[in-house]
C-alpha atoms as a PDB file:
ATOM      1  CA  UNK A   1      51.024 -43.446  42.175  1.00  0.00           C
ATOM      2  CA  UNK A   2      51.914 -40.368  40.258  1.00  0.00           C
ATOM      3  CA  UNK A   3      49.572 -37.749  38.984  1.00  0.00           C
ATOM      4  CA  UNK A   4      49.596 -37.105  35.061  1.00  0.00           C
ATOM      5  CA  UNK A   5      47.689 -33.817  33.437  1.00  0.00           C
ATOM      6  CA  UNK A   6      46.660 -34.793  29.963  1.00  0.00           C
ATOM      7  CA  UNK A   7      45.866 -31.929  27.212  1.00  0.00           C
ATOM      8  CA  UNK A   8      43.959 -33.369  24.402  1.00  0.00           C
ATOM      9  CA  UNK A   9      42.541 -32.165  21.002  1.00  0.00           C
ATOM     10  CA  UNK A  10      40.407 -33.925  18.406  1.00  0.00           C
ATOM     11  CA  UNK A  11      42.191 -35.106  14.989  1.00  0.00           C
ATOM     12  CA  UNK A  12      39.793 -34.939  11.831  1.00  0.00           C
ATOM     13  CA  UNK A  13      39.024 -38.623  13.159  1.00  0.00           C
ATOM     14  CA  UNK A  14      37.772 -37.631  16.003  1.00  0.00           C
ATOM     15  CA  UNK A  15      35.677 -34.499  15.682  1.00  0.00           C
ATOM     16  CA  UNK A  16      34.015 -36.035  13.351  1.00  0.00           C
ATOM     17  CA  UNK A  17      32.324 -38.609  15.852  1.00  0.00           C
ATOM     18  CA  UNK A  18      32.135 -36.049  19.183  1.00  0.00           C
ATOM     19  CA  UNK A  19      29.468 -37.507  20.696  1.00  0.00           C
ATOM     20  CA  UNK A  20      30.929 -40.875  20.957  1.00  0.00           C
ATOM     21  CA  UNK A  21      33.274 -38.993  23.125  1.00  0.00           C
ATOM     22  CA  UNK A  22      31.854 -40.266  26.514  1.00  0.00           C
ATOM     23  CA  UNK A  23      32.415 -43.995  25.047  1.00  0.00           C
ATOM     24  CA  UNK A  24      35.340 -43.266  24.579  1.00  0.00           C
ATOM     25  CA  UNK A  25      36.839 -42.373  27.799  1.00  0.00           C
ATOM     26  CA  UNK A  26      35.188 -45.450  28.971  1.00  0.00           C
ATOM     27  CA  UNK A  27      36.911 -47.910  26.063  1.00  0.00           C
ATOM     28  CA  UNK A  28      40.238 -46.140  27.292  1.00  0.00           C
ATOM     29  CA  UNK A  29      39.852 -46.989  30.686  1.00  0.00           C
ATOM     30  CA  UNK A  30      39.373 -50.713  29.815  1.00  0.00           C
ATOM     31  CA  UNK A  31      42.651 -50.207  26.958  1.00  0.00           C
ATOM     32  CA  UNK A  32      44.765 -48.681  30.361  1.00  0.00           C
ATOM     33  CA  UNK A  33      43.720 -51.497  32.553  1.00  0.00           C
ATOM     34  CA  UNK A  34      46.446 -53.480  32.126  1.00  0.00           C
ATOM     35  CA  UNK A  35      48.879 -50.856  32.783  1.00  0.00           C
ATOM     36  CA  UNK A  36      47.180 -49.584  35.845  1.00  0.00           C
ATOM     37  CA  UNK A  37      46.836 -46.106  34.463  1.00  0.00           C
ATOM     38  CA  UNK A  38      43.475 -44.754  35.833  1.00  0.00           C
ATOM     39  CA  UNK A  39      40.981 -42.041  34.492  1.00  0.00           C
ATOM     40  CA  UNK A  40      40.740 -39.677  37.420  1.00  0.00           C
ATOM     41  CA  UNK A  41      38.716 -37.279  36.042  1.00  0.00           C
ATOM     42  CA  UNK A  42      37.987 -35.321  32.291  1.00  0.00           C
ATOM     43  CA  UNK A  43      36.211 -32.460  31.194  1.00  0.00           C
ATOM     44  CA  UNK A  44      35.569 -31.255  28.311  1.00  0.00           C
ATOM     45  CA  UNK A  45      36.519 -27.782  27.857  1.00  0.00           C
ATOM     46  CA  UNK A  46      36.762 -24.535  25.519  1.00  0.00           C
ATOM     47  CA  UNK A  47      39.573 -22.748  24.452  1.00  0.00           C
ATOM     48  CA  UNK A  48      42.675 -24.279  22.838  1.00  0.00           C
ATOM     49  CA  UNK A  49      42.024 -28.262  24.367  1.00  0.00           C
ATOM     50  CA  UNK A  50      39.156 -29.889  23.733  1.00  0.00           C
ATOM     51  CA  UNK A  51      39.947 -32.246  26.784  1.00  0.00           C
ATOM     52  CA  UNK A  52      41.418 -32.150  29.898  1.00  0.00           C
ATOM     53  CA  UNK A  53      41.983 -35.684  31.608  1.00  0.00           C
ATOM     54  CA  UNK A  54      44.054 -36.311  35.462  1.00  0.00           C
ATOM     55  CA  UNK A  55      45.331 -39.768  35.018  1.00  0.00           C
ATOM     56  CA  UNK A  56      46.854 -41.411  38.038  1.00  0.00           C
ATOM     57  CA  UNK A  57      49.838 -44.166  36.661  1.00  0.00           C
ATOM     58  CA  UNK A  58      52.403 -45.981  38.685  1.00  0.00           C
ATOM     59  CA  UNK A  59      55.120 -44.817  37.012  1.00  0.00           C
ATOM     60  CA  UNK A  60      56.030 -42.208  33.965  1.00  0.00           C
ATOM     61  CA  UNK A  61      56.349 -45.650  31.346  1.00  0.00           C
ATOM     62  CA  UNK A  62      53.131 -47.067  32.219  1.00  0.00           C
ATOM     63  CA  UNK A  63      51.450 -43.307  31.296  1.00  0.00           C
ATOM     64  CA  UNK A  64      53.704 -42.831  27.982  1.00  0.00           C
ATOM     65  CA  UNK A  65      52.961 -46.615  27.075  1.00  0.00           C
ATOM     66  CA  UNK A  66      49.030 -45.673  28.092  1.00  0.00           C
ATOM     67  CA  UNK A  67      48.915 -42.274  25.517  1.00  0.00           C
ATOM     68  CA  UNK A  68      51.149 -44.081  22.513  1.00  0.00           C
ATOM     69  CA  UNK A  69      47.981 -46.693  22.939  1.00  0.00           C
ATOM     70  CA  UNK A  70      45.410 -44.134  22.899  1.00  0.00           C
ATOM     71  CA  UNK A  71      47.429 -42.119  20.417  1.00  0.00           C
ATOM     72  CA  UNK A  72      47.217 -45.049  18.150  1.00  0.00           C
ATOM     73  CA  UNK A  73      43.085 -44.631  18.001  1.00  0.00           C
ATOM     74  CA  UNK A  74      43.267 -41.810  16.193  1.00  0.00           C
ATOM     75  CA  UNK A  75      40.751 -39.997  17.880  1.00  0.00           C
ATOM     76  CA  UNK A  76      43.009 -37.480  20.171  1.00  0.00           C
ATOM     77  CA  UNK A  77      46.498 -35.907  20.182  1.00  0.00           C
ATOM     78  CA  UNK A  78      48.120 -35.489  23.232  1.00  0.00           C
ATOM     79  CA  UNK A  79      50.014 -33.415  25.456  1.00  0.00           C
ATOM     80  CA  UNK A  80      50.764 -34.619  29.146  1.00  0.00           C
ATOM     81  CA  UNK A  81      51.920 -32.917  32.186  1.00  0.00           C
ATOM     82  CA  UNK A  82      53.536 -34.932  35.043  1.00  0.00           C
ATOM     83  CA  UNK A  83      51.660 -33.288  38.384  1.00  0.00           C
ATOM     84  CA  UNK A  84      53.181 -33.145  41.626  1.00  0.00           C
ATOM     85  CA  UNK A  85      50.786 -32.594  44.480  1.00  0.00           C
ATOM     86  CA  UNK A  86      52.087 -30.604  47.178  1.00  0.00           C
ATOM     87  CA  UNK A  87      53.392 -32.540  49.421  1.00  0.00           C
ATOM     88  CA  UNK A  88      55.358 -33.836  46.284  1.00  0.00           C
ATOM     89  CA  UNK A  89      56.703 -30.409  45.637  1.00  0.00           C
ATOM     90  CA  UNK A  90      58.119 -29.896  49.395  1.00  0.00           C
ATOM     91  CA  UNK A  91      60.037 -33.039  48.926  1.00  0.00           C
ATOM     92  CA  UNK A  92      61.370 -32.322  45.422  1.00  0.00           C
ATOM     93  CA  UNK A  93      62.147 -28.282  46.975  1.00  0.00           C
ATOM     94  CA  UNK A  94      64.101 -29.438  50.096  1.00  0.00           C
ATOM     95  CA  UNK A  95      66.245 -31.875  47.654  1.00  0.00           C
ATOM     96  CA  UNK A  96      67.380 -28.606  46.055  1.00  0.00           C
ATOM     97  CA  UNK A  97      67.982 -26.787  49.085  1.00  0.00           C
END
């Protein structure tokens, strides 16, 4: 499974119903079901993101196809970060010598 950093700020849409917020990681978990994109962990946070989600996904089309979905809500734009643990970055360092 790969590891996906999601950035996320409210839209006008979804500031406007915050406290729904907590629903709403829940309804996105059922929405990513099917593509076998999983909720890791979120936190709501200060500073320039409102949210910060890990996702784990099987593959980089099942996470873009997950955040278009999500996207589509209006409630959140998004910016995600493919993560590579460390073991991940040994590999990917020894391929480039």
């Amino acid at each position: 499974m790969a590891t996906f950093v999601a950035l996320f700020n409210w839209t006008e849409q979804g500031i406007k119903t915050f406290k729904d917020s907590p629903s709403r990681v829940d309804a996105a978990q059922e929405l990513f079901g099917g593509l076998g994109v999983e909720v890791k962990d979120i936190y709501w946070t200060l500073g320039p993101y409102d949210l910060v989600s890990v996702f784990e996904a099987p593959d980089d089309e099942s996470m873009t196809a997950a955040m278009v979905k999500l996207g589509s809500l209006g409630n959140v734009r998004s910016t995600t970060l493919r993560a590579f643990d460390r073991s991940e970055f040994e590999a990917i360092a020894g391929k480039a010598g």
